[in-house]
Structures are given as C-alpha cells and as structure tokens.
PDB file of N, CA and C in Angstrom:
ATOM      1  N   UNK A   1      28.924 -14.379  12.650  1.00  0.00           N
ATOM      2  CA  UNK A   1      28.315 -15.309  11.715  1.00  0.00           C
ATOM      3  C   UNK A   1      28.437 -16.744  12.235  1.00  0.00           C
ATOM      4  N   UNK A   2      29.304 -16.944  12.781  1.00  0.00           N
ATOM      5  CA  UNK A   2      30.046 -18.325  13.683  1.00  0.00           C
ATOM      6  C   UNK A   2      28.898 -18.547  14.512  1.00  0.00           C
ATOM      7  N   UNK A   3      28.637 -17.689  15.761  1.00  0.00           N
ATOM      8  CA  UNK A   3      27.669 -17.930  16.222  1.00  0.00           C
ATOM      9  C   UNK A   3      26.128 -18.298  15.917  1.00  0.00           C
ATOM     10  N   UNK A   4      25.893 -17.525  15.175  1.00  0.00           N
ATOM     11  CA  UNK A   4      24.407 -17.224  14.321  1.00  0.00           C
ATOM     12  C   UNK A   4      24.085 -19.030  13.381  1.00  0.00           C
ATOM     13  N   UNK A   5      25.350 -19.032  12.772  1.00  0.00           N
ATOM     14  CA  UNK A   5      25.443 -19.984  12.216  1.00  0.00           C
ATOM     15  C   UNK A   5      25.209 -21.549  13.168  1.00  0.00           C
ATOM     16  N   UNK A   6      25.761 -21.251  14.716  1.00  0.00           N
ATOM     17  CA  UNK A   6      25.625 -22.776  15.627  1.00  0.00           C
ATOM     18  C   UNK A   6      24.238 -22.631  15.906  1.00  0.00           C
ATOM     19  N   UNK A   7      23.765 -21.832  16.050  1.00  0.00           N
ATOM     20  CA  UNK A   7      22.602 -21.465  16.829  1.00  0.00           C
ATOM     21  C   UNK A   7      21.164 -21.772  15.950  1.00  0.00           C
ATOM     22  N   UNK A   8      21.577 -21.156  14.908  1.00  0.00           N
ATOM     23  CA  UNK A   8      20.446 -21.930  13.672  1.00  0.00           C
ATOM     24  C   UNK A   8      20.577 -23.443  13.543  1.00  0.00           C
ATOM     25  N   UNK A   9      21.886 -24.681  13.119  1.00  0.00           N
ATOM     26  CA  UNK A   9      22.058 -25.731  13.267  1.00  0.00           C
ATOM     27  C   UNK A   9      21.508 -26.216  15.115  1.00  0.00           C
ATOM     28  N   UNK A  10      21.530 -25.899  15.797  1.00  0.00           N
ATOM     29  CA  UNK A  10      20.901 -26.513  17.044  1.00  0.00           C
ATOM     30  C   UNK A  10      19.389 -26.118  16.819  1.00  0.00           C
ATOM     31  N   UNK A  11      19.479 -24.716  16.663  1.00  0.00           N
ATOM     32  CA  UNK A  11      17.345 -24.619  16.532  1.00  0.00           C
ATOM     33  C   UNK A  11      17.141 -25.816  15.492  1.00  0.00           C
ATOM     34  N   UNK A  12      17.576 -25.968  14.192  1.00  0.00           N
ATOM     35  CA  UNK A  12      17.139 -27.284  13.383  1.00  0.00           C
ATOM     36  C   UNK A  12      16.723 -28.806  14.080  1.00  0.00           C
ATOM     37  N   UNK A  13      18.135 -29.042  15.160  1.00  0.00           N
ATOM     38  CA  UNK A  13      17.751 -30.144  15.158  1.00  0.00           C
ATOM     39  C   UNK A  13      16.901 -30.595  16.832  1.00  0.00           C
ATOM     40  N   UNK A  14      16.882 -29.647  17.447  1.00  0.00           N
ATOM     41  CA  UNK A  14      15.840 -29.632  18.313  1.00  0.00           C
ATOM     42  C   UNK A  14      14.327 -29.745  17.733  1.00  0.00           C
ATOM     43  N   UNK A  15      14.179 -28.857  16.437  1.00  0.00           N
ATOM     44  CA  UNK A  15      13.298 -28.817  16.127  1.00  0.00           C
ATOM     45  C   UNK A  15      12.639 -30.080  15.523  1.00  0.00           C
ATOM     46  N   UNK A  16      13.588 -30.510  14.649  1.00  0.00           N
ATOM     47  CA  UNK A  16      13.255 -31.896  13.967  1.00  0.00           C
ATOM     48  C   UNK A  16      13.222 -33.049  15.031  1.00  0.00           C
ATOM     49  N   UNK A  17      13.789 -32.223  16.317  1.00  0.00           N
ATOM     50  CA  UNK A  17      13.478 -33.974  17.064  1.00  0.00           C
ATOM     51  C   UNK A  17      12.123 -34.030  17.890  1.00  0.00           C
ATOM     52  N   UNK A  18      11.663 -32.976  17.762  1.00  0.00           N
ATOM     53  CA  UNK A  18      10.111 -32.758  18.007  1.00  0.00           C
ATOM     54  C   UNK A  18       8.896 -33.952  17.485  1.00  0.00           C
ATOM     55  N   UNK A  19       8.326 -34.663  18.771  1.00  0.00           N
ATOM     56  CA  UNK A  19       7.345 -35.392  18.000  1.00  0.00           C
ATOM     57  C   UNK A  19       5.798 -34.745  17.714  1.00  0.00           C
ATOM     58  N   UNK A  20       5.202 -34.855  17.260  1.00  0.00           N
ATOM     59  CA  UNK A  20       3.562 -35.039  17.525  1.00  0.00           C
ATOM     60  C   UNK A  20       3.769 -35.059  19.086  1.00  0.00           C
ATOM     61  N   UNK A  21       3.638 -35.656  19.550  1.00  0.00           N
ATOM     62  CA  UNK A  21       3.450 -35.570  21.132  1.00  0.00           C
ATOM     63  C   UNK A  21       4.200 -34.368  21.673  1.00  0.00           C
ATOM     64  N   UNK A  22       5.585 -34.520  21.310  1.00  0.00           N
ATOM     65  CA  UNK A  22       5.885 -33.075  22.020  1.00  0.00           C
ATOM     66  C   UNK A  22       5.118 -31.791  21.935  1.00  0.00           C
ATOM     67  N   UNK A  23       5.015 -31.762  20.462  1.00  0.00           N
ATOM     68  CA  UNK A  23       4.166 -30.425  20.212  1.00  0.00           C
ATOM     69  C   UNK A  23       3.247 -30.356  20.641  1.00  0.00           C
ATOM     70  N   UNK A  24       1.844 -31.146  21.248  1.00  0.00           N
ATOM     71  CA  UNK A  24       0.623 -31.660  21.681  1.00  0.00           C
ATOM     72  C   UNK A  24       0.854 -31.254  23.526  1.00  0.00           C
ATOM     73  N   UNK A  25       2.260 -30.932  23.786  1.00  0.00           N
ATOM     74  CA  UNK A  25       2.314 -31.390  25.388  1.00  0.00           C
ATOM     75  C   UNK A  25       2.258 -30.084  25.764  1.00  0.00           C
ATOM     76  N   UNK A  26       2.685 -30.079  27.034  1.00  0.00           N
ATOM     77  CA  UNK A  26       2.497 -28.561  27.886  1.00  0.00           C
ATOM     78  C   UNK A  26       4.149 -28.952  28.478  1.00  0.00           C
ATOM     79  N   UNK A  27       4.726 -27.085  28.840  1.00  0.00           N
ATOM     80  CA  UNK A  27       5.673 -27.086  30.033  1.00  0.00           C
ATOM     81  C   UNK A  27       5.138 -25.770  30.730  1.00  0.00           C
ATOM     82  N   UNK A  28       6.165 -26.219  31.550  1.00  0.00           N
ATOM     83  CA  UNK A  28       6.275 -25.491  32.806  1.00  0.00           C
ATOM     84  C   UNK A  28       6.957 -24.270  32.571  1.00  0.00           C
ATOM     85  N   UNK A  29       6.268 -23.134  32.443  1.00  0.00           N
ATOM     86  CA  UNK A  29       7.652 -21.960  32.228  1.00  0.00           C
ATOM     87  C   UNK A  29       7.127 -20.526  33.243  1.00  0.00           C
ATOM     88  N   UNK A  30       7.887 -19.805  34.177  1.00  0.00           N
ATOM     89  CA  UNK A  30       7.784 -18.898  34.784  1.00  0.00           C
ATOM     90  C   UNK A  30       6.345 -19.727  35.832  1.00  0.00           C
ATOM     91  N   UNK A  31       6.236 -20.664  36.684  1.00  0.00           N
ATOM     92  CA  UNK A  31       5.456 -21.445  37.743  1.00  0.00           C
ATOM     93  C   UNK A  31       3.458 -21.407  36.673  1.00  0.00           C
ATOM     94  N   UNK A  32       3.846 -21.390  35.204  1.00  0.00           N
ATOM     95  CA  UNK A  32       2.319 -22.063  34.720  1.00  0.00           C
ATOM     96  C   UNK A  32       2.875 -22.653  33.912  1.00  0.00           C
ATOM     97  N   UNK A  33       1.393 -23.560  33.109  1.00  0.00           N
ATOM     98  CA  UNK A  33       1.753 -24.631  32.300  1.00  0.00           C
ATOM     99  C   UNK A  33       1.204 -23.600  30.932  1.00  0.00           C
ATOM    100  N   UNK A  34       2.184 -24.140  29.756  1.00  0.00           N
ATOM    101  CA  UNK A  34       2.159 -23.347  28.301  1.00  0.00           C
ATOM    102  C   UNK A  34       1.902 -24.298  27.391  1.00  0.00           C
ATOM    103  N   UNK A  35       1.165 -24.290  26.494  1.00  0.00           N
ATOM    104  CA  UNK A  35       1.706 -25.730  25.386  1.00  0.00           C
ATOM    105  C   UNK A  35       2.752 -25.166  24.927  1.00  0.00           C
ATOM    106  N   UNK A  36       3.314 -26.430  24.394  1.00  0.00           N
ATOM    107  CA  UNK A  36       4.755 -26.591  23.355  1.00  0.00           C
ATOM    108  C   UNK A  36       4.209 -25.486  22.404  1.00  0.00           C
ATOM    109  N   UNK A  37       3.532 -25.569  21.674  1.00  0.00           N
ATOM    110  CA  UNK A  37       3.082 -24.952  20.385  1.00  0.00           C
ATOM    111  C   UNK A  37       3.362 -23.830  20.309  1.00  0.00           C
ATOM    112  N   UNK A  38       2.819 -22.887  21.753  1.00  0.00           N
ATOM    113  CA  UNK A  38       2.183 -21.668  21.841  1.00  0.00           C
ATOM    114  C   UNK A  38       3.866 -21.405  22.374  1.00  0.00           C
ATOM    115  N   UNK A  39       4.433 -21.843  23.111  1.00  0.00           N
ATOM    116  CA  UNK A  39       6.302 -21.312  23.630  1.00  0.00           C
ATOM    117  C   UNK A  39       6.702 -21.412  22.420  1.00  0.00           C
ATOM    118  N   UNK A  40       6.769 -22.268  21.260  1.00  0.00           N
ATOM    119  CA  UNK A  40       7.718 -22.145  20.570  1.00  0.00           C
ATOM    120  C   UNK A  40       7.443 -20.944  19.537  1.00  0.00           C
ATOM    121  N   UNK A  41       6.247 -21.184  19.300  1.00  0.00           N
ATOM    122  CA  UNK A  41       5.728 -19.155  18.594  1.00  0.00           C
ATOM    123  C   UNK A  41       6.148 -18.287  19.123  1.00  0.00           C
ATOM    124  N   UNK A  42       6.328 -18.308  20.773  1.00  0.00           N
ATOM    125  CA  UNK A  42       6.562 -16.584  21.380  1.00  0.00           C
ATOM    126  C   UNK A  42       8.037 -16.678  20.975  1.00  0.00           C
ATOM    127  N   UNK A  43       8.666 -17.864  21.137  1.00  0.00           N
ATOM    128  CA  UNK A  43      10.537 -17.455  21.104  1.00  0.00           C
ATOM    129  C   UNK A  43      10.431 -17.201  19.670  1.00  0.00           C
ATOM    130  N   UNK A  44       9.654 -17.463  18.593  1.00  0.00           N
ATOM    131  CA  UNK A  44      10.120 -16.616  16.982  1.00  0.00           C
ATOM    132  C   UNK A  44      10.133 -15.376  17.504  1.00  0.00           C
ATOM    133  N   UNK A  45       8.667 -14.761  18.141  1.00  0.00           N
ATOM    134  CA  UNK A  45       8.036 -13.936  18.096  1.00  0.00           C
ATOM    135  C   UNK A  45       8.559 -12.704  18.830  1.00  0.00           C
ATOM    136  N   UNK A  46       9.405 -13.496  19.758  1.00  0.00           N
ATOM    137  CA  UNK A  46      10.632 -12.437  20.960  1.00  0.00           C
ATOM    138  C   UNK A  46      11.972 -12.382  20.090  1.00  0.00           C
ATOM    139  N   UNK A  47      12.390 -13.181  19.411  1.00  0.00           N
ATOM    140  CA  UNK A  47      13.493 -13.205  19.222  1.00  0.00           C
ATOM    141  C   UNK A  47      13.475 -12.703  17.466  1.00  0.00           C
ATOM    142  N   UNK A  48      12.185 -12.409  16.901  1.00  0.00           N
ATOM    143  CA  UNK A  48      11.877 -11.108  15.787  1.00  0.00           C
ATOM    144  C   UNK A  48      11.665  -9.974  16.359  1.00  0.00           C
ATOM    145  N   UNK A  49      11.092  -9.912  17.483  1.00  0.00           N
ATOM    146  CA  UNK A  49      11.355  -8.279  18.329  1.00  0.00           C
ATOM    147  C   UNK A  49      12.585  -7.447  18.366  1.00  0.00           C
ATOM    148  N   UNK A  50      13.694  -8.541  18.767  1.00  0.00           N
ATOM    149  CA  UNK A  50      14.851  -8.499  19.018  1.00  0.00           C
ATOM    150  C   UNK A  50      15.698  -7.794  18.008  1.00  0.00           C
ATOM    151  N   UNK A  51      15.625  -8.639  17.035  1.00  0.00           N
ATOM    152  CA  UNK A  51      15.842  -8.364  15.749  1.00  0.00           C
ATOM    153  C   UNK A  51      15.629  -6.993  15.054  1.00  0.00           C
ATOM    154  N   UNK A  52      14.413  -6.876  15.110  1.00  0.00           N
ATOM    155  CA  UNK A  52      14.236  -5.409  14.661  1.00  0.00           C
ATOM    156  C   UNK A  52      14.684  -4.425  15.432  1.00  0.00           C
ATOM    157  N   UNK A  53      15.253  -4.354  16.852  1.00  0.00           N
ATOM    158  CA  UNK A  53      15.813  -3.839  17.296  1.00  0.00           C
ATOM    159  C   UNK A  53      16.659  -3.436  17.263  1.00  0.00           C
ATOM    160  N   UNK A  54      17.816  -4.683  16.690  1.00  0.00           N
ATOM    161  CA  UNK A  54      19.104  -4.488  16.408  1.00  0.00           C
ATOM    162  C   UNK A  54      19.167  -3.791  14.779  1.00  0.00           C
ATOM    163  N   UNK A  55      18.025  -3.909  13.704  1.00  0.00           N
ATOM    164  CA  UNK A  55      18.144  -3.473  12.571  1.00  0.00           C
ATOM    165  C   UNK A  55      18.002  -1.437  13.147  1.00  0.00           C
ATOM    166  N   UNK A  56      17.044  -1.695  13.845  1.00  0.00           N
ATOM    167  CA  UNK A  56      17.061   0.172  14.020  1.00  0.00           C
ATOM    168  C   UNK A  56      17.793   0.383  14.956  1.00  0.00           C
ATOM    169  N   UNK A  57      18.828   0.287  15.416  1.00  0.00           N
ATOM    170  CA  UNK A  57      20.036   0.624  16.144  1.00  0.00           C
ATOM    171  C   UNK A  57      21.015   0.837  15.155  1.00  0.00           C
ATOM    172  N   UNK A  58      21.189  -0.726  14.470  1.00  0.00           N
ATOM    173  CA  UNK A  58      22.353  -0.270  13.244  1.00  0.00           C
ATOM    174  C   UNK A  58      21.784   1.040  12.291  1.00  0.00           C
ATOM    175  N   UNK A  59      20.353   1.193  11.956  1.00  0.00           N
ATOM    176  CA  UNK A  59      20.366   2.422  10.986  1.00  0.00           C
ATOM    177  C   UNK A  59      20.763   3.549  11.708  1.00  0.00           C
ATOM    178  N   UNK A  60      20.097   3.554  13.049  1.00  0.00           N
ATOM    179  CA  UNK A  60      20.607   4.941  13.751  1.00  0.00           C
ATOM    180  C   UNK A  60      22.009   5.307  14.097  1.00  0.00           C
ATOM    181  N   UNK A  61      22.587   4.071  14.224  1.00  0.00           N
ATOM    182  CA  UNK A  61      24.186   4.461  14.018  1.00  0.00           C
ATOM    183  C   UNK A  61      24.749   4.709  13.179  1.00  0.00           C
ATOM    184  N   UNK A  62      24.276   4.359  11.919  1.00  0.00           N
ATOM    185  CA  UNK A  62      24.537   4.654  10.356  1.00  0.00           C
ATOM    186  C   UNK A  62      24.019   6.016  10.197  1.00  0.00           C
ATOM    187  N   UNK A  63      23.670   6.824  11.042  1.00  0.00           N
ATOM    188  CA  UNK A  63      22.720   7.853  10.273  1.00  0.00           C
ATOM    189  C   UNK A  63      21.472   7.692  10.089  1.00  0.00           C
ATOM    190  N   UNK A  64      20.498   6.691  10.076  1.00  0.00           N
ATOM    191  CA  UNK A  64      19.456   6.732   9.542  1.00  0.00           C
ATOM    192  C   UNK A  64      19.394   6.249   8.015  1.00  0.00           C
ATOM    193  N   UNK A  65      20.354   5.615   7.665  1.00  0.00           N
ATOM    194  CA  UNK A  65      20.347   5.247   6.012  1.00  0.00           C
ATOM    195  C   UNK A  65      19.819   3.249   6.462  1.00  0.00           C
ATOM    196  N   UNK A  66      19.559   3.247   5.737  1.00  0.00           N
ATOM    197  CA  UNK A  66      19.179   1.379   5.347  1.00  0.00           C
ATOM    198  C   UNK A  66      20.358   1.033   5.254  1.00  0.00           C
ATOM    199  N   UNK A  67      20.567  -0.561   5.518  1.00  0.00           N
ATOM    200  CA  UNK A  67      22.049  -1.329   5.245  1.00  0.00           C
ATOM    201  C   UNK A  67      21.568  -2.362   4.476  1.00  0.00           C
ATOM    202  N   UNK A  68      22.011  -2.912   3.076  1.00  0.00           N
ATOM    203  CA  UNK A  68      21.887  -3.672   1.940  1.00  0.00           C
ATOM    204  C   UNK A  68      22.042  -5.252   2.750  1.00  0.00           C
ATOM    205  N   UNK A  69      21.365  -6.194   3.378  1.00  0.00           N
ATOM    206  CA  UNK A  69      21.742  -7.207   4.380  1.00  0.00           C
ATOM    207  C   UNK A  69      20.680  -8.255   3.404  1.00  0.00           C
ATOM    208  N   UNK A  70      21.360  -9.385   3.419  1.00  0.00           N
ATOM    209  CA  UNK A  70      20.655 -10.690   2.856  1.00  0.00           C
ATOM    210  C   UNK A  70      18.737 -11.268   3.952  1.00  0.00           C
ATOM    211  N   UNK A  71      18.200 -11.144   3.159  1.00  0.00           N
ATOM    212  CA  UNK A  71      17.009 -11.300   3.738  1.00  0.00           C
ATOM    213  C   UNK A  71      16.941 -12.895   4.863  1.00  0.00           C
ATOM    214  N   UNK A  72      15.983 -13.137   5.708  1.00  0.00           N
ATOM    215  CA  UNK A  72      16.470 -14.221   6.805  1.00  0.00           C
ATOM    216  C   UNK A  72      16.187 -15.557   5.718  1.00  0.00           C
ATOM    217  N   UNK A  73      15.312 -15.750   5.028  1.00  0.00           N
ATOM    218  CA  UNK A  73      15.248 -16.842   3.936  1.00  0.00           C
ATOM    219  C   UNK A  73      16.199 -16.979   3.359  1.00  0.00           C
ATOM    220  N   UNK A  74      17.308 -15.824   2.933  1.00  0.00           N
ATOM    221  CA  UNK A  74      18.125 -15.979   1.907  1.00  0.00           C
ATOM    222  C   UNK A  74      19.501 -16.578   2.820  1.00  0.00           C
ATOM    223  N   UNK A  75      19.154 -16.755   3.992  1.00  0.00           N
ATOM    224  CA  UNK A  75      20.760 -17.032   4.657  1.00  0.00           C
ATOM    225  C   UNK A  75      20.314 -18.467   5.309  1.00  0.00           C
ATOM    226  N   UNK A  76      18.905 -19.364   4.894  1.00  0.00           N
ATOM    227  CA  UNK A  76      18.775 -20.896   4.953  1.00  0.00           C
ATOM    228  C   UNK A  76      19.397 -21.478   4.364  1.00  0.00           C
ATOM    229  N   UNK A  77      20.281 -22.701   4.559  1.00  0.00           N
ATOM    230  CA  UNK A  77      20.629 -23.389   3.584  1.00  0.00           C
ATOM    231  C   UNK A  77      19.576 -24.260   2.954  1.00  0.00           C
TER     232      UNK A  77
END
C-alpha cells in the first residue's frame, strides 16, 4: 500500500505540472517521435492491462472465487 500509495502522489504531481505545451509536444520513445497525449494514454492503458492481470492471478490462486477489493475511484483521495 506504501508503495502504491508514493507512486499515485508522484503520478499527481507530474501530472499537474504538465502544461498545454507539454501535452501539445512530442517525445522520443523506442528511436520515434509520440505525442505527449497519445504516451500518456498507453501507460493508463498498459498499466490497466497489468492490472487485470494481477486481479486474475489473485482469483486463480483463490480458487477462482472474486476478492471483495475497494474499486480504483474509491482509493482517490
């Protein structure tokens, strides 16, 4: 939770230090250029992959039963 918890407070304030321009710009990732916009969608978008991964691992280690877990909205402050 320690972790999860630093890691959300740094995504915040990276995020908030984002201008108009940043979001508008391009980087460099794997030798092409990406906009800001479109990288910062795939890392939700990889790192909800992820996620569901780890939810059907824990059921299959459980048996296959559901685990009662606070929804990702419900753990924003």
């Amino acid at each position: 939770q320690q972790t999860f918890d630093k890691v959300a407070q740094q995504t915040q304030m990276i995020l908030h230090s984002l201008t108009q321009t940043d979001l508008d710009g391009t980087r460099t990732a794997r030798e092409r250029e990406v906009p800001v916009r479109w990288a910062i969608l795939h890392v939700i978008d990889h790192t909800a992959l992820h996620l569901g991964h780890i939810q059907l691992t824990t059921q299959l280690w459980q048996g296959g039963t559901a685990v009662d877990a606070p929804r990702w909205f419900q753990r924003l402050n």
